[in-house]
PDB file of N, CA and C in Angstrom:
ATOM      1  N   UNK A   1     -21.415  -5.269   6.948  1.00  0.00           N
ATOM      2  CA  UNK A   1     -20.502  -4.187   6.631  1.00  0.00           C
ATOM      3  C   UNK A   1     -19.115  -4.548   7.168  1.00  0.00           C
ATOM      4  N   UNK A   2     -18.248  -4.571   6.354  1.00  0.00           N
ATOM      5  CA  UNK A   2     -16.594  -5.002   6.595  1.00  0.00           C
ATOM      6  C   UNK A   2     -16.330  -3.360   7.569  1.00  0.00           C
ATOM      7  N   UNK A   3     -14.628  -3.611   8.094  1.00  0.00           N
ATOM      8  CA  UNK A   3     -14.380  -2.955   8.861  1.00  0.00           C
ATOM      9  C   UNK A   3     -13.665  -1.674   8.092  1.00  0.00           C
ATOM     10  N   UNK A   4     -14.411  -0.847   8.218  1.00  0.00           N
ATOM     11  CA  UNK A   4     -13.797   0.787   7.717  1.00  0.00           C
ATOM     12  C   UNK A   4     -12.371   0.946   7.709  1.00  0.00           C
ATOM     13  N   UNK A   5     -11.334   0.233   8.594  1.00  0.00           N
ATOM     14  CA  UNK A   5      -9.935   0.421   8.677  1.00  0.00           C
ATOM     15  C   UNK A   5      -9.309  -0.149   7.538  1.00  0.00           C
ATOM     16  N   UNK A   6     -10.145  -1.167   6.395  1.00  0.00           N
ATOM     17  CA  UNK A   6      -9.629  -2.203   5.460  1.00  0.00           C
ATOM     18  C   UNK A   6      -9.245  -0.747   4.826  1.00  0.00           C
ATOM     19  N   UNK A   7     -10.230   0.354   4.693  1.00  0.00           N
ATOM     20  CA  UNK A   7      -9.768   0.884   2.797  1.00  0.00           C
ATOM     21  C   UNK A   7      -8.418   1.693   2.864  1.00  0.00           C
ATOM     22  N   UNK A   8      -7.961   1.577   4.517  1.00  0.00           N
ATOM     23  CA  UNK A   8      -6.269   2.529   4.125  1.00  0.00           C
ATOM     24  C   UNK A   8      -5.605   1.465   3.399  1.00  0.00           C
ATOM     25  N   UNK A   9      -5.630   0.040   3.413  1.00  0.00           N
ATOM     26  CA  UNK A   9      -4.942  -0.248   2.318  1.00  0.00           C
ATOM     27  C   UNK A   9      -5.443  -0.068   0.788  1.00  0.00           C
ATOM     28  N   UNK A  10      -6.555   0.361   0.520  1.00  0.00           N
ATOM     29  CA  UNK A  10      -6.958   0.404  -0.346  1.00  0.00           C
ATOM     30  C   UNK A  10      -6.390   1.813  -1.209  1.00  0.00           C
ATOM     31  N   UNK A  11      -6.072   2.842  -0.069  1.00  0.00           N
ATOM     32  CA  UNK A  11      -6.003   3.944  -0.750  1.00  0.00           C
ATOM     33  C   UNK A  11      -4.440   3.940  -0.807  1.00  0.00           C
ATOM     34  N   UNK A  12      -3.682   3.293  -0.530  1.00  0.00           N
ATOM     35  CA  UNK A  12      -1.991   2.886  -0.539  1.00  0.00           C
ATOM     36  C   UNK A  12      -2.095   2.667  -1.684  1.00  0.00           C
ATOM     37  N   UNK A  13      -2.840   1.388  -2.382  1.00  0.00           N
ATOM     38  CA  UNK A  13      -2.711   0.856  -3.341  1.00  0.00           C
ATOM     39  C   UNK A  13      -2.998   2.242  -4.886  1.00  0.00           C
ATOM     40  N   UNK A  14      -4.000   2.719  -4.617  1.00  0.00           N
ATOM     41  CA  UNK A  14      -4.071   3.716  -5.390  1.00  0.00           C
ATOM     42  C   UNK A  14      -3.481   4.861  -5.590  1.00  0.00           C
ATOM     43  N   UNK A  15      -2.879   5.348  -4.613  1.00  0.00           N
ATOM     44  CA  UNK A  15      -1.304   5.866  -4.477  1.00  0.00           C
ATOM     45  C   UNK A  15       0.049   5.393  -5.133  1.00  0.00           C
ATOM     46  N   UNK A  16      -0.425   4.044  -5.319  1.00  0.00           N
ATOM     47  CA  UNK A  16       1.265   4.028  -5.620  1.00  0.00           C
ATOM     48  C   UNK A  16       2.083   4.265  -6.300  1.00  0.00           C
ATOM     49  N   UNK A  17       1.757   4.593  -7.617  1.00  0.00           N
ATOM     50  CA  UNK A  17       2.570   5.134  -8.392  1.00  0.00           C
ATOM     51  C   UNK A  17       3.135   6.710  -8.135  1.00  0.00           C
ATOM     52  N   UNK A  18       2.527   7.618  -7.630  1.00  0.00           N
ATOM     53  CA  UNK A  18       2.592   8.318  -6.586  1.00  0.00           C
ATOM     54  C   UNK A  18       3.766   8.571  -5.736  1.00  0.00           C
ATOM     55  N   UNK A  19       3.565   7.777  -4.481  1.00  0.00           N
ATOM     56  CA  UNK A  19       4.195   7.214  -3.641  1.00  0.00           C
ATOM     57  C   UNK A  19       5.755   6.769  -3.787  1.00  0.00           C
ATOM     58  N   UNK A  20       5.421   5.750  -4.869  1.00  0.00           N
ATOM     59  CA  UNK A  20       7.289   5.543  -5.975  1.00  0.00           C
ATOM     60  C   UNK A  20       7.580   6.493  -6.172  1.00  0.00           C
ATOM     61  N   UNK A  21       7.330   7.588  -6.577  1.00  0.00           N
ATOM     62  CA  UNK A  21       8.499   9.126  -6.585  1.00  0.00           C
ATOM     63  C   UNK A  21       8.566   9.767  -5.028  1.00  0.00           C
ATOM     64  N   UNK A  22       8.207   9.467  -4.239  1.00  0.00           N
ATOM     65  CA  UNK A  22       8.198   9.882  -2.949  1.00  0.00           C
ATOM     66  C   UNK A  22      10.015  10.340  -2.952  1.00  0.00           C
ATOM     67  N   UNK A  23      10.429  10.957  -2.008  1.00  0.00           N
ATOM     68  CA  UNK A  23      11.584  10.941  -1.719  1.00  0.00           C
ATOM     69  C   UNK A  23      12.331  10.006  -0.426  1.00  0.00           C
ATOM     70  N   UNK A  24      11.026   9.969   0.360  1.00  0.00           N
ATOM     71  CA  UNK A  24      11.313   9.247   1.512  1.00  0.00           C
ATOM     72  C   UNK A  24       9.897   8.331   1.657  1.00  0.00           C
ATOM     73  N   UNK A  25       9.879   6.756   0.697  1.00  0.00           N
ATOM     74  CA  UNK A  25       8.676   6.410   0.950  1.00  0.00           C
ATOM     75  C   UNK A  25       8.185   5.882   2.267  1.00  0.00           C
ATOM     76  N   UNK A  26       8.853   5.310   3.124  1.00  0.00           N
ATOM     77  CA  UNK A  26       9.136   5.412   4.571  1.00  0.00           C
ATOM     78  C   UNK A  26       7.616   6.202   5.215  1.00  0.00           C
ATOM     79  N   UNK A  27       8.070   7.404   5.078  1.00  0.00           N
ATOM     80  CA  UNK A  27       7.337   8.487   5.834  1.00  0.00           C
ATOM     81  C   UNK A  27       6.323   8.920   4.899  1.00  0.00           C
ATOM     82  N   UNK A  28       6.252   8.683   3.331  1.00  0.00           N
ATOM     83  CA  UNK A  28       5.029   9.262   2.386  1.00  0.00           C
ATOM     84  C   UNK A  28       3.869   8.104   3.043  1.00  0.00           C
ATOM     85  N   UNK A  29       4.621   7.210   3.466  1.00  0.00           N
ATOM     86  CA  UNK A  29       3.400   5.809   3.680  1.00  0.00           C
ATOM     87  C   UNK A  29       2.818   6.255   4.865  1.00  0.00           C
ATOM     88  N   UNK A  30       3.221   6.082   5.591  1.00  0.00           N
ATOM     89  CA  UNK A  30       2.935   6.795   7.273  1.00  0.00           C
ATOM     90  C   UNK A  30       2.265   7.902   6.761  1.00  0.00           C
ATOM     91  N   UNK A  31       2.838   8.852   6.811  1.00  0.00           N
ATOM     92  CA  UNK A  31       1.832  10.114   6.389  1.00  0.00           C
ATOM     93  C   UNK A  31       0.015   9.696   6.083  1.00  0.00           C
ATOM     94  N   UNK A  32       0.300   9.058   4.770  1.00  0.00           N
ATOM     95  CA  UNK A  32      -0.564   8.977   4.103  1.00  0.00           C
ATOM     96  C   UNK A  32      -1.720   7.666   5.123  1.00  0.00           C
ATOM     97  N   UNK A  33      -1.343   7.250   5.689  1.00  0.00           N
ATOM     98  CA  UNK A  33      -2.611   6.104   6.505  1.00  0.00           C
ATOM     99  C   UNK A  33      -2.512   7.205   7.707  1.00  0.00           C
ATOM    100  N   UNK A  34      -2.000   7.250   8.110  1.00  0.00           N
ATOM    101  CA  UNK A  34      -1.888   8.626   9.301  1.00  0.00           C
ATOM    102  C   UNK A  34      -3.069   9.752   9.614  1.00  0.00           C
ATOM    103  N   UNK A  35      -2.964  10.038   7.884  1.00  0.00           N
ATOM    104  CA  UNK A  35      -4.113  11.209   7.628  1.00  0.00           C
ATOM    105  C   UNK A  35      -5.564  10.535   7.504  1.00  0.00           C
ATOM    106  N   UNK A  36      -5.115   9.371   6.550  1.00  0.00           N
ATOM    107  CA  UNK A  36      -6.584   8.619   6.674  1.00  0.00           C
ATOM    108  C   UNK A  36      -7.090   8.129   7.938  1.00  0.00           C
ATOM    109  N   UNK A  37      -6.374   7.587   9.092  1.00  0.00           N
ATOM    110  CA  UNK A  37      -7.174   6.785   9.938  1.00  0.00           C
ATOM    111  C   UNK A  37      -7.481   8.639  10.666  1.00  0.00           C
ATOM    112  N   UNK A  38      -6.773   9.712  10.942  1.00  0.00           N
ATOM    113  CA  UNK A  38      -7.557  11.000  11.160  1.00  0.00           C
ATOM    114  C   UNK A  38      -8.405  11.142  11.012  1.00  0.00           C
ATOM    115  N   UNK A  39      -8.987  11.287   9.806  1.00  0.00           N
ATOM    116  CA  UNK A  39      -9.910  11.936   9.307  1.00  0.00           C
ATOM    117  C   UNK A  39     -11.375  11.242   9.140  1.00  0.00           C
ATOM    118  N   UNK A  40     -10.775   9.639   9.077  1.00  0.00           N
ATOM    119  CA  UNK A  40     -11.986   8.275   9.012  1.00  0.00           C
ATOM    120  C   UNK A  40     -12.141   8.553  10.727  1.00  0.00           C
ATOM    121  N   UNK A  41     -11.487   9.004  11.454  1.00  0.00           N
ATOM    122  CA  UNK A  41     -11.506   8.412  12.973  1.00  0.00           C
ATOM    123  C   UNK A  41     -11.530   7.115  12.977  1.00  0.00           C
ATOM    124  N   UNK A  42     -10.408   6.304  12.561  1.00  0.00           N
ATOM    125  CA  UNK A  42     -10.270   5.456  12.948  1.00  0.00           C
ATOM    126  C   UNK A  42      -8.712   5.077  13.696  1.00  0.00           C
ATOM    127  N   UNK A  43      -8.573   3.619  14.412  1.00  0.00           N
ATOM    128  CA  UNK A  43      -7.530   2.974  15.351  1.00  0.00           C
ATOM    129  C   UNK A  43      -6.347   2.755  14.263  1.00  0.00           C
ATOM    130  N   UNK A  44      -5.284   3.648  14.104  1.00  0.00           N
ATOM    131  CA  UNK A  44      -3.651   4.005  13.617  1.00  0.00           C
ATOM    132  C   UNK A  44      -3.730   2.754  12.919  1.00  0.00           C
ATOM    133  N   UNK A  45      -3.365   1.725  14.114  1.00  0.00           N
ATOM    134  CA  UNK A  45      -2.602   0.059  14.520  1.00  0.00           C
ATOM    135  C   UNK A  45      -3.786  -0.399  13.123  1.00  0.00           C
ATOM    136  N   UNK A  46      -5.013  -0.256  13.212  1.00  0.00           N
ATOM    137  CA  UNK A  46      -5.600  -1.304  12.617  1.00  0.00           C
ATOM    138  C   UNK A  46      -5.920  -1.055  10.972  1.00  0.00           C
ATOM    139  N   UNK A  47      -5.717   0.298  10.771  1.00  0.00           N
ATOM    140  CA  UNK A  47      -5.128   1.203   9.356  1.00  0.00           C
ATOM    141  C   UNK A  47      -4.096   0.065   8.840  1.00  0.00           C
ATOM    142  N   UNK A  48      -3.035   0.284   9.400  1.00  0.00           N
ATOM    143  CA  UNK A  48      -1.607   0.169   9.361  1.00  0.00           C
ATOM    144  C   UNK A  48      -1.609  -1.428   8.989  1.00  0.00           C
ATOM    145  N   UNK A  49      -2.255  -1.886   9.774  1.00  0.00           N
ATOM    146  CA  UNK A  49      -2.355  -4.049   9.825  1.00  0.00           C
ATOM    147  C   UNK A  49      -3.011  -4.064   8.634  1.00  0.00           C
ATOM    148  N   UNK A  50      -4.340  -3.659   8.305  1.00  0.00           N
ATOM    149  CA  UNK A  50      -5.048  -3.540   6.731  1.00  0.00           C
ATOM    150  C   UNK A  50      -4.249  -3.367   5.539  1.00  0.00           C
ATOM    151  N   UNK A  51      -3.150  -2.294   6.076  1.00  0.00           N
ATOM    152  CA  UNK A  51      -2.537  -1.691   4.592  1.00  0.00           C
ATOM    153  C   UNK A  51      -1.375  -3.097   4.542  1.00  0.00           C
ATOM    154  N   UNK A  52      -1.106  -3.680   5.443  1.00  0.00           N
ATOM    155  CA  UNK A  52       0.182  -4.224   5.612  1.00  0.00           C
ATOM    156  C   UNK A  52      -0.364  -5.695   4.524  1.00  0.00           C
ATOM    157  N   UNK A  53      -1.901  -6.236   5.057  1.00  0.00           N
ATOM    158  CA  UNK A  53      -2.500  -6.871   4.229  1.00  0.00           C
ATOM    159  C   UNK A  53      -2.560  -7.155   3.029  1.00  0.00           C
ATOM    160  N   UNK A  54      -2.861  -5.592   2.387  1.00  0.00           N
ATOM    161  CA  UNK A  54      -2.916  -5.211   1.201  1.00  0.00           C
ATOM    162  C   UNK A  54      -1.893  -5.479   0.163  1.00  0.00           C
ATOM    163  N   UNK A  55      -0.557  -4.688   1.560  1.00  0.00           N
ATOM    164  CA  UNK A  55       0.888  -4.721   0.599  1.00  0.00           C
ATOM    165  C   UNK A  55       1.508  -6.348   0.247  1.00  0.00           C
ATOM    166  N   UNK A  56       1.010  -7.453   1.435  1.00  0.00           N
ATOM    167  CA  UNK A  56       1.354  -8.491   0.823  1.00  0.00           C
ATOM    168  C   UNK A  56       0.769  -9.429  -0.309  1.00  0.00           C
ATOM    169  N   UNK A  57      -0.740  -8.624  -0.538  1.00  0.00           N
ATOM    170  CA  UNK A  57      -1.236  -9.513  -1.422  1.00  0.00           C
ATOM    171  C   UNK A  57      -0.940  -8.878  -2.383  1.00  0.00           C
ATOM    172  N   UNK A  58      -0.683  -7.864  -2.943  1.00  0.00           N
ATOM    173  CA  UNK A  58      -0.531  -7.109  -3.655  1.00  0.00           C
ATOM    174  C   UNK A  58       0.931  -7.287  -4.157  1.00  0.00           C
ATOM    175  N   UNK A  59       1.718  -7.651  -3.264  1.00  0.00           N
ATOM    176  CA  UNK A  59       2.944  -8.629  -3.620  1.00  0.00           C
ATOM    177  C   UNK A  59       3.315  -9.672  -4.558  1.00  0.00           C
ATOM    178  N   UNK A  60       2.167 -10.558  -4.047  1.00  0.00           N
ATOM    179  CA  UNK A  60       2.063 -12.094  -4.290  1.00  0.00           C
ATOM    180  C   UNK A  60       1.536 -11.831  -5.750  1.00  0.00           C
ATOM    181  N   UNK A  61       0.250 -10.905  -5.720  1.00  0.00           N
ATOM    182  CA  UNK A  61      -0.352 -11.130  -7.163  1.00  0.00           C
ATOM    183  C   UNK A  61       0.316 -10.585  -8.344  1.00  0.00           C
ATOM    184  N   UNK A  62       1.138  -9.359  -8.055  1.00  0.00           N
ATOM    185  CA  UNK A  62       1.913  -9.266  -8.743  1.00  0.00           C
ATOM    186  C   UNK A  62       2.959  -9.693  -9.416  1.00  0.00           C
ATOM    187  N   UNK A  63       4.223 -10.890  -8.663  1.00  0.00           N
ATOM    188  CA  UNK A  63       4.848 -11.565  -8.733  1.00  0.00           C
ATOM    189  C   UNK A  63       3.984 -12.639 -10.009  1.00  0.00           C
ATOM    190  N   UNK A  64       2.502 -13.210  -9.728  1.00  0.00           N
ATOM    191  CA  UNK A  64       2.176 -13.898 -10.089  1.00  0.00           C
ATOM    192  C   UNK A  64       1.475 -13.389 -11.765  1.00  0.00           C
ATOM    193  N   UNK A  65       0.662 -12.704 -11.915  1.00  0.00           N
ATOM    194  CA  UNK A  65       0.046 -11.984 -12.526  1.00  0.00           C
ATOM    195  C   UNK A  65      -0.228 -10.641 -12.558  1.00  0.00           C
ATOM    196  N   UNK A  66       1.200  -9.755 -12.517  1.00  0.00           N
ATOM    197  CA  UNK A  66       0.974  -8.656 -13.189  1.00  0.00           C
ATOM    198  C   UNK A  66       0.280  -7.746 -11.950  1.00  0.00           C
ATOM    199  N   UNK A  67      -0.323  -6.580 -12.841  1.00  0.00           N
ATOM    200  CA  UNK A  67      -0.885  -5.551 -12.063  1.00  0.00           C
ATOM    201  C   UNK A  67      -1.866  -5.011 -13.499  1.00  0.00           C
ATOM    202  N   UNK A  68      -3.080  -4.591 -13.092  1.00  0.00           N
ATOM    203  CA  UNK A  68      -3.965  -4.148 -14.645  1.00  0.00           C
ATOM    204  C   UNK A  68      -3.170  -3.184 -15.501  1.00  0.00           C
ATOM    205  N   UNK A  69      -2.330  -2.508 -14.590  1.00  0.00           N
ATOM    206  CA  UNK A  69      -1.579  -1.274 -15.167  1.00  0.00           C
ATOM    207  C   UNK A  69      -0.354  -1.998 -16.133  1.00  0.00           C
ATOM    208  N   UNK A  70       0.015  -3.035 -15.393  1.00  0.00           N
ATOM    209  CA  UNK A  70       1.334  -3.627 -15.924  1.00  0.00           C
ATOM    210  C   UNK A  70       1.050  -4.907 -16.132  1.00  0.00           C
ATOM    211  N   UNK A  71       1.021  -5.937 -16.675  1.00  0.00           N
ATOM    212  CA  UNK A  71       1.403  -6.895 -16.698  1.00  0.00           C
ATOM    213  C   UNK A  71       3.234  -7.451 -16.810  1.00  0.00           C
ATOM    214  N   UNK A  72       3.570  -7.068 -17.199  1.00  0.00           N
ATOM    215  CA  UNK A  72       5.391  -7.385 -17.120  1.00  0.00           C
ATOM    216  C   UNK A  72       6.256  -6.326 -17.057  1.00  0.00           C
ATOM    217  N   UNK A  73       7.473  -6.623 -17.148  1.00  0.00           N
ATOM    218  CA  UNK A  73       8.645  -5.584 -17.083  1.00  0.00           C
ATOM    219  C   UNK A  73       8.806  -4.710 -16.382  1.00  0.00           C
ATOM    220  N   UNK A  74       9.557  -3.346 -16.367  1.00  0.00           N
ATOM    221  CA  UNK A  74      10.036  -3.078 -15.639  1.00  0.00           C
ATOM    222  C   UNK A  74       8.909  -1.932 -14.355  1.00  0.00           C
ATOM    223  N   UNK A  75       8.046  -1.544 -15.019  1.00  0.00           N
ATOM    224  CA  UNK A  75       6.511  -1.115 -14.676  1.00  0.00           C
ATOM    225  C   UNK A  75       6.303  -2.216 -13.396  1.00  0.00           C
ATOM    226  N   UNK A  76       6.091  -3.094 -14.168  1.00  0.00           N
ATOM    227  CA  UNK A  76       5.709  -4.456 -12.867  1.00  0.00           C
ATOM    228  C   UNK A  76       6.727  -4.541 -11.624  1.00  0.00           C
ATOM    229  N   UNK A  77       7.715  -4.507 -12.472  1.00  0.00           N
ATOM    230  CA  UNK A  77       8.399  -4.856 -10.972  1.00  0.00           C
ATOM    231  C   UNK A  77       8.537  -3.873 -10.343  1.00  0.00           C
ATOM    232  N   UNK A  78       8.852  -2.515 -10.785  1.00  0.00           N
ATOM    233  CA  UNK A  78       8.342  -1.156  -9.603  1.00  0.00           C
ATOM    234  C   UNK A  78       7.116  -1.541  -8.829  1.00  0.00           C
ATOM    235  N   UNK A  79       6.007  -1.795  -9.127  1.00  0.00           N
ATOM    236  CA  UNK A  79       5.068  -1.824  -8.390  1.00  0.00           C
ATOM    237  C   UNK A  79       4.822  -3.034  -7.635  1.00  0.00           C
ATOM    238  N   UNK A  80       6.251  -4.138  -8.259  1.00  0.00           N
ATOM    239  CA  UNK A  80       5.883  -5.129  -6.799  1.00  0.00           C
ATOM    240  C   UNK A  80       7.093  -4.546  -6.054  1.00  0.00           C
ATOM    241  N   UNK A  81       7.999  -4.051  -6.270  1.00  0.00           N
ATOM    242  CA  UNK A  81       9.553  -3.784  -5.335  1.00  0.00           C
ATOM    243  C   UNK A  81       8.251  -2.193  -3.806  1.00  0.00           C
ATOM    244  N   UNK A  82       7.280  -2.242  -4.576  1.00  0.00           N
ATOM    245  CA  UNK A  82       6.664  -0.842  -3.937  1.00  0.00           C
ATOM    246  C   UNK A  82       6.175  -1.838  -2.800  1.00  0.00           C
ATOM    247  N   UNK A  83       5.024  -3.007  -3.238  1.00  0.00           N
ATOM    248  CA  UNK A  83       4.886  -3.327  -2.553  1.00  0.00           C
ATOM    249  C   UNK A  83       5.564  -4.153  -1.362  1.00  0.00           C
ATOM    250  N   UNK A  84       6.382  -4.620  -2.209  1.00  0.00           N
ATOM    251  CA  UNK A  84       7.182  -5.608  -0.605  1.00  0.00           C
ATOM    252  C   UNK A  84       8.157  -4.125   0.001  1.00  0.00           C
ATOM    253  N   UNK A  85       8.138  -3.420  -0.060  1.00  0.00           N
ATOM    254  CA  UNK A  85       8.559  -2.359   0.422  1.00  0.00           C
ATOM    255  C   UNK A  85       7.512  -1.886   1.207  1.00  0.00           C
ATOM    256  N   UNK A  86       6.366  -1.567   0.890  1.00  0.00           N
ATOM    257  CA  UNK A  86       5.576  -1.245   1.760  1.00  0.00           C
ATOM    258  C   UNK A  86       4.701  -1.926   2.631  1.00  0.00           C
ATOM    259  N   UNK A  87       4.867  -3.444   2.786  1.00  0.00           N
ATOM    260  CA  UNK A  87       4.724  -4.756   3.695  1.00  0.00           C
ATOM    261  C   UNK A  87       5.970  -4.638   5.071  1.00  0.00           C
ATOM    262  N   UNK A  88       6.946  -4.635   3.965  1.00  0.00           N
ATOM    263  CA  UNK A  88       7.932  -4.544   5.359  1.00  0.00           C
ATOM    264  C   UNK A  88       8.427  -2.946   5.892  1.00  0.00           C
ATOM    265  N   UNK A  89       8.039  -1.837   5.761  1.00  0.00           N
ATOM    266  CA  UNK A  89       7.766  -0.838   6.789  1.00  0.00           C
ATOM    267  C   UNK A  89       6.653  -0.792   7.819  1.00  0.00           C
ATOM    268  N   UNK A  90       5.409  -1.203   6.723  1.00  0.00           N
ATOM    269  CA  UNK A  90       4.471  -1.501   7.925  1.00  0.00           C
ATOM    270  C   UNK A  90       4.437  -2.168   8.977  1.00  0.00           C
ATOM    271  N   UNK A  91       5.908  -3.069   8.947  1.00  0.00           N
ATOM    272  CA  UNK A  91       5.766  -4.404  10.108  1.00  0.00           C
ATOM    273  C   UNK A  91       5.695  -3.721  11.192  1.00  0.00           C
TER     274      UNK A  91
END
């Protein structure tokens, strides 16, 4: 059994389109692993390192190949500008 703290990045990721209308995505991100490692009882720090995971691969693959939702244009690049946005808050 993998470590329960992996799926706050998981649930970032499924957020994100979401999240992109945020007003302050900053604090929608926080919020949102915040409530999850609450409620999972789980360690903030190790939420936060998972999602940070997430946001860089989720980076890379995008850059590279798309997203199922998007493969190109301007769709795509919202959802990679989300993610390297949400890699480097988590730092």
């Amino acid at each position: 059994m993998g470590d329960p703290a992996y799926d706050g990045g998981t649930l970032l990721k499924s957020r994100a389109l979401h999240l992109l209308a945020a007003d302050d995505l900053d604090k929608a991100v926080h919020r949102v692993l915040d409530i999850f490692a609450e409620f999972a009882v789980l360690d903030r720090e190790r939420v936060r390192r998972w999602a940070q995971f997430h946001a860089l691969q989720a980076a890379f693959h995008g850059r590279r190949h798309g997203f199922r939702i998007s493969r190109e244009g301007a769709r795509r690049d919202r959802l990679v500008e989300f993610a390297d946005r949400s890699a480097e808050l988590l730092t």
